[in-house]
Structures are given as structure tokens and as C-alpha cells.
Protein backbone atom coordinates (compact mmCIF):
# COMPACT_ATOMS: atom_id res chain seq x y z
CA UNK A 1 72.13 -1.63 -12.09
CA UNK A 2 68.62 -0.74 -13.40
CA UNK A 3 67.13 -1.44 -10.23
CA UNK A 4 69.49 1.37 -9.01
CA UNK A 5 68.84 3.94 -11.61
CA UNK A 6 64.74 3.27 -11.17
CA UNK A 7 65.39 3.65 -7.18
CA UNK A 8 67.03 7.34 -8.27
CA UNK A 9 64.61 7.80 -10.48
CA UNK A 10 61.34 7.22 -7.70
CA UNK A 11 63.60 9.54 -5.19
CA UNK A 12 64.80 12.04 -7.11
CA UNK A 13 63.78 12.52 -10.45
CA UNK A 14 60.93 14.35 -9.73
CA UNK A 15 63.43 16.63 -8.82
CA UNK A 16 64.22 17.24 -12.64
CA UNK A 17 60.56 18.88 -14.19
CA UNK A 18 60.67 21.38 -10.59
CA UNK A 19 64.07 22.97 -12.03
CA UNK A 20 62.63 23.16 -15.46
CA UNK A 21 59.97 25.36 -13.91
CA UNK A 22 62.64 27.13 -11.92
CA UNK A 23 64.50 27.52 -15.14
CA UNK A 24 62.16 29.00 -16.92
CA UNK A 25 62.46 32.36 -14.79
CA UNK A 26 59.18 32.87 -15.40
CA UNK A 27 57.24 34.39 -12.13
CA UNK A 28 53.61 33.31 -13.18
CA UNK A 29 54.62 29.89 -14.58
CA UNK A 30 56.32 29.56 -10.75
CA UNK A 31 52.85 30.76 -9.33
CA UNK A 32 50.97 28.39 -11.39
CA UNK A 33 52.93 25.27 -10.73
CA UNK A 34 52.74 26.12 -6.71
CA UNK A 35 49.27 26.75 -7.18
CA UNK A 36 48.98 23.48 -9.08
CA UNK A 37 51.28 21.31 -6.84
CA UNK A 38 49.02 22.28 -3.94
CA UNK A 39 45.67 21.68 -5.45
CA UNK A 40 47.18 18.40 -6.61
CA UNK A 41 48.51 17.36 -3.58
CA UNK A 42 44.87 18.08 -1.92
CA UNK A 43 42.92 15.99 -4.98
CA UNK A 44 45.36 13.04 -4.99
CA UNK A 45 44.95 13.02 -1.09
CA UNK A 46 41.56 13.20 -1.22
CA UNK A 47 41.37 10.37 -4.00
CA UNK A 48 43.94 7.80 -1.76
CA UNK A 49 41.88 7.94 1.00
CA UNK A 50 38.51 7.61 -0.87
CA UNK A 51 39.47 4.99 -3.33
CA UNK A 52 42.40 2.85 -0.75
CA UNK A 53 43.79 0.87 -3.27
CA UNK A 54 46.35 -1.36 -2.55
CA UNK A 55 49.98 -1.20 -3.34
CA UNK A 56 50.92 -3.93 -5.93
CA UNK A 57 53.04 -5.46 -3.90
CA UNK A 58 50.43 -6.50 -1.43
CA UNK A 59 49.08 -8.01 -3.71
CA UNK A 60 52.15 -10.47 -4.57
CA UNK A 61 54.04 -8.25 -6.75
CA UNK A 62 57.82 -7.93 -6.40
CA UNK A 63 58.93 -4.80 -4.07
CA UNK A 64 62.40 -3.25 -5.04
CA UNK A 65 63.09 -0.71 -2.52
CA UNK A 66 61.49 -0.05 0.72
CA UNK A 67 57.78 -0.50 0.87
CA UNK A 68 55.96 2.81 1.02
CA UNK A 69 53.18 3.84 3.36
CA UNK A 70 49.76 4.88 1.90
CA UNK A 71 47.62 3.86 -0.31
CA UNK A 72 48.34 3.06 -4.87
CA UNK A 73 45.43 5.43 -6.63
CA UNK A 74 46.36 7.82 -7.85
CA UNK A 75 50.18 7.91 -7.40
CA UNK A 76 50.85 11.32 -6.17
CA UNK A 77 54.79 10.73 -7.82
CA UNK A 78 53.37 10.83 -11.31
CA UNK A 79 50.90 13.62 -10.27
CA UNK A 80 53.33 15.95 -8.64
CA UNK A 81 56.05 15.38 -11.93
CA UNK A 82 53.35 15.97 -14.64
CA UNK A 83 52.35 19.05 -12.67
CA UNK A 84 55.31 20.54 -12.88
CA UNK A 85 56.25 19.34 -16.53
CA UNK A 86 53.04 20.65 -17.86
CA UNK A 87 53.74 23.93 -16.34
CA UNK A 88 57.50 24.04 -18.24
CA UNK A 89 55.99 23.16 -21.57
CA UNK A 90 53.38 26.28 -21.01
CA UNK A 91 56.45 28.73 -20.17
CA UNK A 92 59.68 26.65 -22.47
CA UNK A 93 59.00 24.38 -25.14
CA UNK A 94 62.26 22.65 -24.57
CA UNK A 95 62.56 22.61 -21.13
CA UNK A 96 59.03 21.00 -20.95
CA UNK A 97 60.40 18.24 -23.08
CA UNK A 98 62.77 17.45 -20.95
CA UNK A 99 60.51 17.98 -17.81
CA UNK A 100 57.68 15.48 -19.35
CA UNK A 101 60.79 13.09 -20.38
CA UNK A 102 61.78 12.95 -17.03
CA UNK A 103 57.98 13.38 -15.58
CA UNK A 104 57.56 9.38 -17.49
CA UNK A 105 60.85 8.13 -16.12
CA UNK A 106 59.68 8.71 -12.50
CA UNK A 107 56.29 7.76 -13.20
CA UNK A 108 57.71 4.19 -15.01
CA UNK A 109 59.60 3.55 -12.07
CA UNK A 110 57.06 3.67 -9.79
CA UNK A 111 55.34 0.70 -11.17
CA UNK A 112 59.11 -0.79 -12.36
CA UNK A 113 60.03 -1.22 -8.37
CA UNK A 114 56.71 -2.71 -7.87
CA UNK A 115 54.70 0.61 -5.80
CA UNK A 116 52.08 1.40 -8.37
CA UNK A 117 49.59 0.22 -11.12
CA UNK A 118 49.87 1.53 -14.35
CA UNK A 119 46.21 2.68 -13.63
CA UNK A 120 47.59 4.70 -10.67
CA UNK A 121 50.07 6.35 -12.75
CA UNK A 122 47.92 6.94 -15.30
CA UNK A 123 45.35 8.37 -13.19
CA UNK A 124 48.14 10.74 -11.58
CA UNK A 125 49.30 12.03 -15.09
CA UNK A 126 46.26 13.39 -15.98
CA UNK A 127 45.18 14.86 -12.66
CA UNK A 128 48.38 16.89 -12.57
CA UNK A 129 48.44 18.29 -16.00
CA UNK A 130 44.50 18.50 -16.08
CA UNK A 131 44.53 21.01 -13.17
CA UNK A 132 48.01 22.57 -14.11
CA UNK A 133 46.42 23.25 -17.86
CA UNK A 134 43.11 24.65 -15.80
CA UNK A 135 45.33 27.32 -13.56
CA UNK A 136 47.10 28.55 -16.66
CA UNK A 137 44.15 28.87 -19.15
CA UNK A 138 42.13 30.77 -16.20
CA UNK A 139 44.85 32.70 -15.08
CA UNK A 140 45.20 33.73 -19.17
CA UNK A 141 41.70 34.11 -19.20
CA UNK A 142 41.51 36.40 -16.30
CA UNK A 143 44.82 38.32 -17.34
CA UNK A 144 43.36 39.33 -20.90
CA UNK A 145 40.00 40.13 -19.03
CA UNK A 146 42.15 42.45 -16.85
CA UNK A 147 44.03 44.38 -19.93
CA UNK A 148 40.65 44.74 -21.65
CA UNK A 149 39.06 46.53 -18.98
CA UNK A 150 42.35 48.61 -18.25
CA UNK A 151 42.22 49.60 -21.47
């Protein structure tokens, strides 16, 4: 049964912090978190193919699920979902809750069914809500910059 619930979790729970951004109806926290997921996507690339660790269970450690292809640092999975719950928590205090609540589930499954380190997940945390927190603080920056001189 929980090896069920933590394949859902590693397929489509990263589904869950996206519709708290999509909930929040907010147009710039939308921007930001495409903006984010993209940059992401490009860093956590870059990393994989610079660093090419190992999946775990190369290395002897039980595989639930179907093996992925790629390389373990950083796991994009916990990247991508802390992205996106950073960007709720900016826009929706409550919907971020939920969104980071969710953003750990995924990321704990990913090492539960054997695909990453906690290292990797670790690593992909803070690279998604480091840049996410970076896109909205110079967007803000640049916005108040923008009323100043319009004023």
C-alpha cells in the first residue's frame, strides 16, 4: 500500500504545488514560477550532467518502480515542486502550505522508492526555491523601481 501511495506521489504529486500557483490567480506569481521552472530546469540540467551521480539503486539500493533514466544530483522532482511551492507561499500563505506539504511528500518519495539521495533532494530544494525567491525579490525590486520613477 505505501509503496503505491509513494509511486503516486513521484508521478503525480508534483502536480499538487503547480495548482496552488494556478490557484492563486495571481498573473505575476504565474510569470514567476514559469520563469523559475525554466531557469530550474536549465541549472538542474546543467548540474546532472556536470556532477553524474549515480542513482541509488545502482549502487545496491532497493528500486520500487521502474528505474529512471539520468543521472541522481540534484533531483529535478524536488527542484521543480519547491519551485512552484515557494512561488504559492509568495502569492497565498495557505496555499503555499499545502504546496510545500506536498513539495516534501514528492521529494520523500523519491528517495522512499529508492531514485535519489537525500543529498540530491536536498540539493534540489534549495535550487528551486533559491532561484524562485531571486525572480520574485528582483521582479519586486524592479516593480517599486518602476512606480518611483513613474511617479
Amino acid at each position: 500500500m505505501l509503496d503505491s501511495i509513494m509511486l503516486w506521489l513521484s508521478n503525480w504529486g508534483a502536480a499538487v504545488p503547480l495548482l496552488c500557483v494556478l490557484l492563486t490567480h495571481d498573473r505575476k506569481t504565474i510569470e514567476n514560477t514559469l520563469l523559475a521552472l525554466l531557469l530550474t530546469w536549465g541549472i538542474t540540467d546543467v548540474l546532472k550532467l556536470t556532477v553524474m551521480r549515480p542513482r541509488p539503486f545502482l549502487a545496491g539500493a532497493p528500486l520500487i518502480g521502474s528505474a529512471p533514466d539520468g543521472y541522481s544530483f540534484p533531483s529535478q522532482h524536488a527542484a521543480f515542486t519547491f519551485t512552484a511551492a515557494t512561488s504559492a507561499v509568495f502569492a497565498n500563505r495557505i496555499l503555499g502550505i499545502v504546496a510545500f506539504i506536498f513539495a516534501a511528500l514528492v521529494a520523500y518519495s523519491r528517495v522512499y522508492l529508492g531514485v535519489h539521495y537525500w543529498s540530491d533532494i536536498i540539493a534540489g530544494a534549495l535550487i528551486g526555491s533559491a532561484i524562485t525567491t531571486c525572480i520574485h525579490h528582483t521582479r519586486e525590486r524592479f516593480e517599486r523601481k518602476s512606480r518611483r520613477k513613474k511617479s
